[in-house]
Each structure stands twice: as structure tokens, then as C-alpha cells.
Protein backbone atom coordinates (compact mmCIF):
# COMPACT_ATOMS: atom_id res chain seq x y z
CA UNK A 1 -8.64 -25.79 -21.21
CA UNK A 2 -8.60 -22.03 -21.12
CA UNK A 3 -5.31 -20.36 -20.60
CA UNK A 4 -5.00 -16.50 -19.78
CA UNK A 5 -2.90 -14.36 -21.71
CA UNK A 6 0.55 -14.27 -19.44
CA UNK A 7 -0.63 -16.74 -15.83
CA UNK A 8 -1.17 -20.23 -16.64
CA UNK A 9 -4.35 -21.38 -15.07
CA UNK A 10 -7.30 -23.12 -16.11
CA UNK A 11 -10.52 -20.53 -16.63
CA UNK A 12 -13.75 -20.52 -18.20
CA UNK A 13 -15.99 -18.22 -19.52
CA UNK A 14 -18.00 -16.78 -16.38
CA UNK A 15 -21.51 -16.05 -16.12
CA UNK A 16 -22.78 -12.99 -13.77
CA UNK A 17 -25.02 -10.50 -13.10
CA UNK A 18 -22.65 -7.55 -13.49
CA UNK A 19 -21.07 -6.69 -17.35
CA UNK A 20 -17.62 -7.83 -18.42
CA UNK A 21 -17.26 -3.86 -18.81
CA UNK A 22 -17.84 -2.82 -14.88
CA UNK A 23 -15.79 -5.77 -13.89
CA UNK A 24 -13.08 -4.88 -16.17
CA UNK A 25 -13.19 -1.70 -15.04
CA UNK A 26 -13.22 -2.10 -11.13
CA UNK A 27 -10.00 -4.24 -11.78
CA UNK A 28 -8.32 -1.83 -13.33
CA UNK A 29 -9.53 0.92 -11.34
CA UNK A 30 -8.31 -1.11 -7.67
CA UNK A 31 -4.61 -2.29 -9.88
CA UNK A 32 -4.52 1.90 -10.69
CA UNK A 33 -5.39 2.76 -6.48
CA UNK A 34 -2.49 0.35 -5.71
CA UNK A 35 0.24 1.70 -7.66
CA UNK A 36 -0.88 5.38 -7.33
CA UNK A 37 -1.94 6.09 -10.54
CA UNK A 38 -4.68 7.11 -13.03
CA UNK A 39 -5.64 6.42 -16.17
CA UNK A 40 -8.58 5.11 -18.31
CA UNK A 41 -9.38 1.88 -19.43
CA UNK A 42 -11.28 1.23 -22.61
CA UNK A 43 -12.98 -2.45 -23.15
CA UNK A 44 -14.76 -4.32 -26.65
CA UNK A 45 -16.75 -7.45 -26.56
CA UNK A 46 -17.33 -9.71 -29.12
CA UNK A 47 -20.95 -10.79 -29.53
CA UNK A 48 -22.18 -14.42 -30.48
CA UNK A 49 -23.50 -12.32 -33.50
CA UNK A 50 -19.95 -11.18 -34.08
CA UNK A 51 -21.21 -7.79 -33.16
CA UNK A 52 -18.11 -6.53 -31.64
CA UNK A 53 -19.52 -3.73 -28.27
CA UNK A 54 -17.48 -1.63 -26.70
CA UNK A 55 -17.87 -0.66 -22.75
CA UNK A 56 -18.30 2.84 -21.48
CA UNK A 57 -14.72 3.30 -20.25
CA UNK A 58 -12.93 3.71 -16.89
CA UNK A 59 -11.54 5.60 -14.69
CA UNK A 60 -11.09 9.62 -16.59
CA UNK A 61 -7.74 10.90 -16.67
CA UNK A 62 -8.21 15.15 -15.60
CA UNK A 63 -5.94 15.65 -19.03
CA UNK A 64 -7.04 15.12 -22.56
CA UNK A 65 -8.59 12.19 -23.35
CA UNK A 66 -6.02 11.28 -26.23
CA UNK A 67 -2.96 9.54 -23.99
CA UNK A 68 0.50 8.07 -24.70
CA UNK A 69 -0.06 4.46 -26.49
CA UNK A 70 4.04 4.24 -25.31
CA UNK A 71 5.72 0.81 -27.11
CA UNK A 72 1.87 -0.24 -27.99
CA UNK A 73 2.47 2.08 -30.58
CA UNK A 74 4.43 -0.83 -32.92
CA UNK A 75 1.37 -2.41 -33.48
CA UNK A 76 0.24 -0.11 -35.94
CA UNK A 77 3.55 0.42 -37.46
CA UNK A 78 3.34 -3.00 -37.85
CA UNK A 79 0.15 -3.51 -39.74
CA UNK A 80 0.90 -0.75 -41.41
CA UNK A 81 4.23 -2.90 -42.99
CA UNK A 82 1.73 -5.66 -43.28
CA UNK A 83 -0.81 -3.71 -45.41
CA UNK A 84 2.44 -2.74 -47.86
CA UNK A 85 3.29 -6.64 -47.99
CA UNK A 86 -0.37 -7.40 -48.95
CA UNK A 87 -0.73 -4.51 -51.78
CA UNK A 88 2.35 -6.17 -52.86
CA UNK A 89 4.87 -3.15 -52.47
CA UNK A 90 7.16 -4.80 -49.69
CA UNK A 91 8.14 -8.48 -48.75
CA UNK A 92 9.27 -9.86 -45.78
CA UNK A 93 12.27 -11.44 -47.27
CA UNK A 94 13.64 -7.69 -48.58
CA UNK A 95 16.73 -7.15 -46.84
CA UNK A 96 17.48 -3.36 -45.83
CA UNK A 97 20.82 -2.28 -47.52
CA UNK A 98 18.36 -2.83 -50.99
CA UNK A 99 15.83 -0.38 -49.45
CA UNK A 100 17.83 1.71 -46.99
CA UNK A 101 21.44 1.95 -48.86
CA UNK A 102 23.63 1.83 -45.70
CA UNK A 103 22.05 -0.22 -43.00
CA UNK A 104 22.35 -3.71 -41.32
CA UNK A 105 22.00 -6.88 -43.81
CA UNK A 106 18.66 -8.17 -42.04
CA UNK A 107 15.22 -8.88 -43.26
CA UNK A 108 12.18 -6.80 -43.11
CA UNK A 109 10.75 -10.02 -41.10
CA UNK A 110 13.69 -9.92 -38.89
CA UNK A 111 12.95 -6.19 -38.05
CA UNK A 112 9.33 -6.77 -37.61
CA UNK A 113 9.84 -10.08 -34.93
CA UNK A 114 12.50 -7.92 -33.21
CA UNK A 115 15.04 -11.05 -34.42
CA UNK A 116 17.73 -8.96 -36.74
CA UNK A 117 20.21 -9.34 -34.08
CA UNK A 118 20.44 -5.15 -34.05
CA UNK A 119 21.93 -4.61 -30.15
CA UNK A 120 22.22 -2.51 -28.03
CA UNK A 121 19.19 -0.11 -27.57
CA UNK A 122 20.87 3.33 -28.17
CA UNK A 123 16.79 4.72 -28.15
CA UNK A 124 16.69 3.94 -24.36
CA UNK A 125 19.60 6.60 -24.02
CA UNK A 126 18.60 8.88 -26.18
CA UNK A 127 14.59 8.86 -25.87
CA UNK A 128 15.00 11.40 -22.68
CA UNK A 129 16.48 14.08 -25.11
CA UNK A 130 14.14 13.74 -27.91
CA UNK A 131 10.98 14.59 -25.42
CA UNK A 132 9.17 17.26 -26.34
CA UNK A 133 11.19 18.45 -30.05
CA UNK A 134 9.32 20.68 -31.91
CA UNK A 135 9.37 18.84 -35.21
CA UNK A 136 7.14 18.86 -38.22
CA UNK A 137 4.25 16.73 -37.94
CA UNK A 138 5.15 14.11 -40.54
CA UNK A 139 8.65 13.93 -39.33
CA UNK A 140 10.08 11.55 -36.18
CA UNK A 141 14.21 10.98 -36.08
CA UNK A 142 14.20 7.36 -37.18
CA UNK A 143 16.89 8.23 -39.50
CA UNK A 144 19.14 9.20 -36.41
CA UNK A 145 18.39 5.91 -35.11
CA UNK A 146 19.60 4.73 -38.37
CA UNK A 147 23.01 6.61 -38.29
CA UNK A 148 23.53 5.08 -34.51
CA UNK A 149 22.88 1.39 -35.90
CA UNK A 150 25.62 1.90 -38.59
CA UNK A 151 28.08 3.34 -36.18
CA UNK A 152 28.43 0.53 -34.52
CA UNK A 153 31.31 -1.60 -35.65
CA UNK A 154 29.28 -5.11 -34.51
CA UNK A 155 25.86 -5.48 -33.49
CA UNK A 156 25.63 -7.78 -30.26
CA UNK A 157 22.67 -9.54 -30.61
CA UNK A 158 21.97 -12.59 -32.37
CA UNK A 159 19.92 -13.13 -35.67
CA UNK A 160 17.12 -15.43 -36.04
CA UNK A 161 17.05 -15.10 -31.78
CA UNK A 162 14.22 -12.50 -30.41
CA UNK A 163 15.29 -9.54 -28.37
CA UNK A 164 13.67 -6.75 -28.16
CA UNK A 165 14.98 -3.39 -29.38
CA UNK A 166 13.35 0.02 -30.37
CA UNK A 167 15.89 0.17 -33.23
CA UNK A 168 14.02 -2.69 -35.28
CA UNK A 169 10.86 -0.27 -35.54
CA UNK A 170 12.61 2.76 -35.98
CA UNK A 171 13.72 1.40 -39.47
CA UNK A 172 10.93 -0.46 -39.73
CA UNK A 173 9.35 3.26 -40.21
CA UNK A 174 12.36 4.25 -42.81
CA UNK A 175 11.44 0.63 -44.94
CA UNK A 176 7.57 1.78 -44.59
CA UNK A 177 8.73 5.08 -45.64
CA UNK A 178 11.31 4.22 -48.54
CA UNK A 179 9.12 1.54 -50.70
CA UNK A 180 6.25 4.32 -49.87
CA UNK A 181 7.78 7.32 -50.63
CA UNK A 182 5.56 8.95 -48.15
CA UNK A 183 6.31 9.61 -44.45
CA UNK A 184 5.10 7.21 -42.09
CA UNK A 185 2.00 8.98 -41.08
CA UNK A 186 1.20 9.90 -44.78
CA UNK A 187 0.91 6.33 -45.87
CA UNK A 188 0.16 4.36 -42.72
CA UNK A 189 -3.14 6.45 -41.77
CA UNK A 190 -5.17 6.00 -45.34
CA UNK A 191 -3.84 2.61 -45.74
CA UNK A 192 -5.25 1.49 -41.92
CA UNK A 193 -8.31 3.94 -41.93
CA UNK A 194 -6.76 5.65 -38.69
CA UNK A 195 -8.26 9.42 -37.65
CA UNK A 196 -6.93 11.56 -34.94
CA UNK A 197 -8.01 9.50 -32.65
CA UNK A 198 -4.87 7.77 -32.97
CA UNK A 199 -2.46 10.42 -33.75
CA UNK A 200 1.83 11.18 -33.48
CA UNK A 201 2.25 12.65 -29.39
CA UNK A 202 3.09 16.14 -29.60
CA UNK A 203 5.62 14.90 -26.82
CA UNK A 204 6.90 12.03 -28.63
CA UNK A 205 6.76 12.36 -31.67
CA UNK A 206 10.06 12.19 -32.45
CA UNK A 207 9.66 8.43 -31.60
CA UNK A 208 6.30 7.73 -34.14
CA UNK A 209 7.42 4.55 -35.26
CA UNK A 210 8.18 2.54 -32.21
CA UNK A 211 6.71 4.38 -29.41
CA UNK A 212 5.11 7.93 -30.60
CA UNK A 213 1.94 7.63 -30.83
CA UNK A 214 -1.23 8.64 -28.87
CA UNK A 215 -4.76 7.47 -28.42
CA UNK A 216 -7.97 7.70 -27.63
CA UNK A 217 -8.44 4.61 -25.97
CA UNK A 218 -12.09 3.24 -27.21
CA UNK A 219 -9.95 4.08 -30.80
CA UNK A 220 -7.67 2.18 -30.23
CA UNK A 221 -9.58 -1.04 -29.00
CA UNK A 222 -11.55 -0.71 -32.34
CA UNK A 223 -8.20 -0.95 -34.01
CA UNK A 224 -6.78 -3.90 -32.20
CA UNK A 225 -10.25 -6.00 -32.83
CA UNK A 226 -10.13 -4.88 -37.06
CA UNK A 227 -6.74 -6.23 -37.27
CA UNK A 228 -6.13 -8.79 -34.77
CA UNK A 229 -9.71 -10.28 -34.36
CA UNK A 230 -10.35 -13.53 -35.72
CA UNK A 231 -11.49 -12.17 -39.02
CA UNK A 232 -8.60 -10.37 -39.73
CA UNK A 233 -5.24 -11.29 -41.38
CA UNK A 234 -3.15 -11.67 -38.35
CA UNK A 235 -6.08 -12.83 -36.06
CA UNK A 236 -7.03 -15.95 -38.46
CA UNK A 237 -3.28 -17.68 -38.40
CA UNK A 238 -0.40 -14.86 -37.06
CA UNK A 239 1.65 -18.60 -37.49
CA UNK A 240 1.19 -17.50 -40.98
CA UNK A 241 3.54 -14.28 -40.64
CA UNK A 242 6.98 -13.77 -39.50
CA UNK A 243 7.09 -14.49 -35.91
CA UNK A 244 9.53 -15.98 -33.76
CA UNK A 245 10.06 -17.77 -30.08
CA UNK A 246 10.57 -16.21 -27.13
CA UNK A 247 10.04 -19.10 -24.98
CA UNK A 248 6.97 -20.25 -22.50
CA UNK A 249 4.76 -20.77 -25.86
CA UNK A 250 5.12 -17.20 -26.52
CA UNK A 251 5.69 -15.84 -29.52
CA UNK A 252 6.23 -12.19 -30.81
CA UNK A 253 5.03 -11.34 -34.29
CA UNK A 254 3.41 -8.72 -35.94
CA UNK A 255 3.75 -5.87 -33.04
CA UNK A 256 2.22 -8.27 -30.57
CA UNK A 257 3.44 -10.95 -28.59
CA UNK A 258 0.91 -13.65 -28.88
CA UNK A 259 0.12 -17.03 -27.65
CA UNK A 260 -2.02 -20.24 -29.02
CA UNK A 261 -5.51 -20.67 -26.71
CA UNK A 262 -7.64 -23.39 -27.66
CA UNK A 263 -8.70 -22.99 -30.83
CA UNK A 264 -7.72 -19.05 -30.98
CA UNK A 265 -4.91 -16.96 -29.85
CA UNK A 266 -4.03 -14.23 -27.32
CA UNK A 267 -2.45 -10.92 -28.54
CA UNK A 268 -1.00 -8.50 -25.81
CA UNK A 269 1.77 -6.20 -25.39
CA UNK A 270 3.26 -3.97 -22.54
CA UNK A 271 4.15 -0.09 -23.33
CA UNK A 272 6.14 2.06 -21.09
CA UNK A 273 7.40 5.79 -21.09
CA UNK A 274 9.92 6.33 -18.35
CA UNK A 275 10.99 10.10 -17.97
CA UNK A 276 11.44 11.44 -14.29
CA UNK A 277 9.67 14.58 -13.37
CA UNK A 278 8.97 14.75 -17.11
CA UNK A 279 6.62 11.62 -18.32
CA UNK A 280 5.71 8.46 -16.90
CA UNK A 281 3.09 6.81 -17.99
CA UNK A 282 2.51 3.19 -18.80
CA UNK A 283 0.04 1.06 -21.49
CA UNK A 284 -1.24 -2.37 -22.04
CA UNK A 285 -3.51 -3.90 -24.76
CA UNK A 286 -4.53 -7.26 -24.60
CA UNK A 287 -7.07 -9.43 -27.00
CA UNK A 288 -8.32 -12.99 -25.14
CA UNK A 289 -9.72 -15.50 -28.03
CA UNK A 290 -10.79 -12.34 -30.18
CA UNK A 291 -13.13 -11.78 -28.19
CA UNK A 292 -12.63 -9.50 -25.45
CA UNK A 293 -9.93 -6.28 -26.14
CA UNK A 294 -8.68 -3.92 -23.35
CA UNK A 295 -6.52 -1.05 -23.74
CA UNK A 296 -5.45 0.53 -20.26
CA UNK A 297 -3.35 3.52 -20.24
CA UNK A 298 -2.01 4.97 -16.78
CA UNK A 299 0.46 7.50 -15.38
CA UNK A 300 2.98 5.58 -13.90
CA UNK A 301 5.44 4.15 -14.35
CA UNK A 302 5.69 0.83 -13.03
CA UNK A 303 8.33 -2.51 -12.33
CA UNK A 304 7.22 -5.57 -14.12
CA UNK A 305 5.72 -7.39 -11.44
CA UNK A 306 3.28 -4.63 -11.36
CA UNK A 307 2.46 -4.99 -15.06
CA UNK A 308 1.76 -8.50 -14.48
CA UNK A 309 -0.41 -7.47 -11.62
CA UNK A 310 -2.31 -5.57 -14.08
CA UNK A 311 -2.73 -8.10 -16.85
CA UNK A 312 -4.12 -11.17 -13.61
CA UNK A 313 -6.76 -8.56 -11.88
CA UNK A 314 -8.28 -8.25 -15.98
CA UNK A 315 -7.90 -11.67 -16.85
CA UNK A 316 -9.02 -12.37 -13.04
CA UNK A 317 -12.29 -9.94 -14.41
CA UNK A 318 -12.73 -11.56 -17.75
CA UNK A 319 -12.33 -15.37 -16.61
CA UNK A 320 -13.10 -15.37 -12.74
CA UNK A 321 -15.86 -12.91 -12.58
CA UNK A 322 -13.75 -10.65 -10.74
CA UNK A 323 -14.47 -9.33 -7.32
């Protein structure tokens, strides 16, 4: 049986005349005319060969082509941690106060699965005012995010149980930083072969870590096949990793939620940059079975029922054959 990345119906591969790309794409473009927005849409196929092909792209935004990646961003923060675990400067088990001095007694796992029990969000407060700072390039203000999590005289979630928080990526990025001593972009970009195609937002920047990033989107698709495919670390057994339950067979781990299909998995994750009459814009990735990636970015933002809108008209595409 064939499960879809967030509905839970039976699917199968579909053969038709038109390409996975156009179908992809007229979803996405008819989800985009329905909740007044734009965007583009970038799509990669995996080949029998293993040849992974990427589609020509949507719907053009009229603005640059390089667009806010929003929360999607933690994925690369993410394998960038990963990368330092593997070259055998970081573990999962470190707990912060030993790389950070002052900070919460949690694991870099625990930051990384957004289970440290670090609560409330101050970031969805304070993200309005740190739009648009003109700060250095290799600088973001994780460390103020730092200085709010040690304020607090109890944190008010609970460790070990997921809940999702900007604050876990946001020193995440200081840990990345502090066992590199490098900024974030210094050592994350050579160690995960990124260009400026995926670059820190001039407009959020401040927020690199957990939500700062930008993208052009074909980049980015490239990105989330190399490290999430099935030949890739995470791709091959994310059960492998730190991950935890979030319930409905979901898991989140490594800057994805994912979920077990057949004999593969399902990566996705939601991103979302609420500002009014400043920025809204929205993101989602998504990887089905390794072998078909979508990254659609759009500006609007929108409630949750119309991100899961979004994610059943492309699974609709990818498994029904669309409209």
C-alpha cells in the first residue's frame, strides 16, 4: 500500500500522457489561484537509472527568483549539525552548558528533534522586530535567542516530548558555531557544497539558523534529493538518527518531519513567514519514496487547512494523475 505524505489513502504510481512536472505544476498553480497567491514551484524526479531530473518550474514570481525558504530553512542547519557529527567534531549526546557555558542542560539530539523541553517561543514575538536589520552577513542574533532561553526561570515544555520551537535551532546554530569556531554560514556552506543559490535573506537574516534563509527553488530541490534521497545518510534509515514521535506515525528528525512508506520514507516540512503589510510568504518541501521532491514557495500567508490543501492537490498530481 502506498501512503501520501500527510492524507492517508491508498495510491499508486500513475501512468499518463502528460509529465509528473506539468501536473505538479498545474496543482500548484490552481492551490496558488485559490488562496490568492504566487509563487514558483520547483520539481526532481528520480529515474529507474537513479538519474535524478528536475522539471522546468512553475508559476514565476515578478521578484527575484531567490525567495524566502521560511522554517524550511532548518533542514540545512540540520545537515549541517549532521555533517559535524559525521567528521566527528560534535555528538548528539553533547549537552549544551559543555559547549555553550550558560544554557539549558539538553542534548544536541534534543535540540535537533525539537524535544529539549525549551518553551515558550519568545522568536514568534520577537521575529517582527528583527525584519529587515542591517547586520553583517555572517552574523544572525541566535545569541539573543540564547539570553531569552536563560532568562527564563523554568522552561514549560517537556523533555524527551516533541514540540516545536524556533529556540531549538537558534542554538542549534551557536553549537554548529562553537565546536566550529566559524559562523554558521562559514562552516555550513563548504561542508554541504551550498552556493548562493541558497543564501542568508537580506530580510531575515537575523533568523539564519531556523528560518533565514533563501532559495532558488530548483537549488534547493537538488539539496533535499543529496541529503534526504535514498542514498544519502538520512534517506537510507533517518530511524538511525535522533528523532522522536509526534503521533499519527509521524516522526520529526533531522529538520524534517518524516514518515515510513513501504519500503522508503516521506520527508516534508511546512515554512511560514507571517509579517502584515511587511512579509508573508509561505514554503513547503516534500520528498515521496525518494523519488519525487517539490519545493513550492508562495506569497501568502496561509491557515493550516490551506497548507494541507497544498500538500493533497501535489500528492493528488504525483499519485492520482492529477486533473
Amino acid at each position: 500500500m502506498w501512503r501520501a505524505a500527510l492524507i492517508w489513502v491508498s495510491l499508486a504510481w500513475p501512468v499518463c500522457a502528460d509529465s509528473l512536472d506539468d501536473r505538479l505544476v498545474r496543482a500548484f498553480d490552481g492551490w496558488a489561484a485559490g488562496n490568492g497567491a504566487s509563487g514558483s514551484i520547483a520539481t526532481v524526479e528520480r529515474q529507474a537509472d537513479g538519474r535524478a531530473v528536475q522539471g522546468s518550474g512553475g508559476v514565476v514570481f515578478r521578484s527575484p527568483l531567490l525567495r524566502e525558504l521560511a522554517s524550511v530553512s532548518k533542514s540545512v542547519t540540520a545537515v549541517c549539525a549532521l555533517k559535524l557529527v559525521q567528521g566527528g567534531r560534535l555528538r548528539w549526546s553533547d549537552r549544551l552548558p559543555d559547549l555553550l557555558g550558560e544554557a539549558p542542560d539538553v542534548t544536541v539530539a534534543e535540540l535537533v528533534t525539537h524535544s529539549s523541553g525549551i518553551a515558550p517561543d519568545a522568536t514568534q514575538i520577537v521575529m517582527g522586530f528583527w525584519l529587515d536589520q542591517d547586520i553583517p552577513l555572517f552574523g544572525h542574533y541566535a545569541d539573543k535567542v540564547l539570553e531569552v532561553v536563560n532568562a527564563r526561570q523554568q522552561q514549560q515544555g517537556v523533555p524527551g516530548t516533541y514540540l516545536y520551537n524556533n529556540e531549538n535551532y537558534a542554538l542549534l546554530g551557536l553549537v554548529i558555531e562553537a565546536v566550529s569556531e566559524q559562523s554558521f554560514l562559514e562552516v555550513c556552506w563548504p561542508a554541504l557544497d551550498l552556493t548562493q543559490d541558497i543564501w542568508p535573506s537580506d530580510r531575515t537574516m537575523a533568523m539564519q539558523p531556523w528560518g533565514g534563509l533563501k532559495a532558488n527553488p530548483l537549488a534547493y530541490v537538488d539539496f533535499l534529493v543529496r541529503h534526504y534521497g535514498p542514498d544519502s545518510t538520512i534517506g537510507r534509515d533517518p530511524f538511525a538518527l535522533p528523532h522522536v514521535e509526534m503521533g499519527g506515525g509521524a516522526y520529526y528528525g533531522l529538520g524534517m518531519v518524516f514518515r515510513e512508506f513501504g519500503d522508503s520514507y516521506n520527508f516534508w516540512h511546512f515554512g511560514a513567514l507571517c509579517f502584515p503589510d511587511r512579509l508573508n510568504v509561505g514554503s513547503y518541501a516534500v520528498l515521496w519514496e525518494g523519488r519525487v521532491g517539490v519545493l513550492a514557495l508562495y506569497d501568502a500567508c496561509v491557515d493550516w487547512d490551506s497548507m494541507f490543501a497544498l500538500d493533497a492537490a501535489l500528492t493528488g498530481a504525483v499519485y492520482g494523475g492529477g486533473q
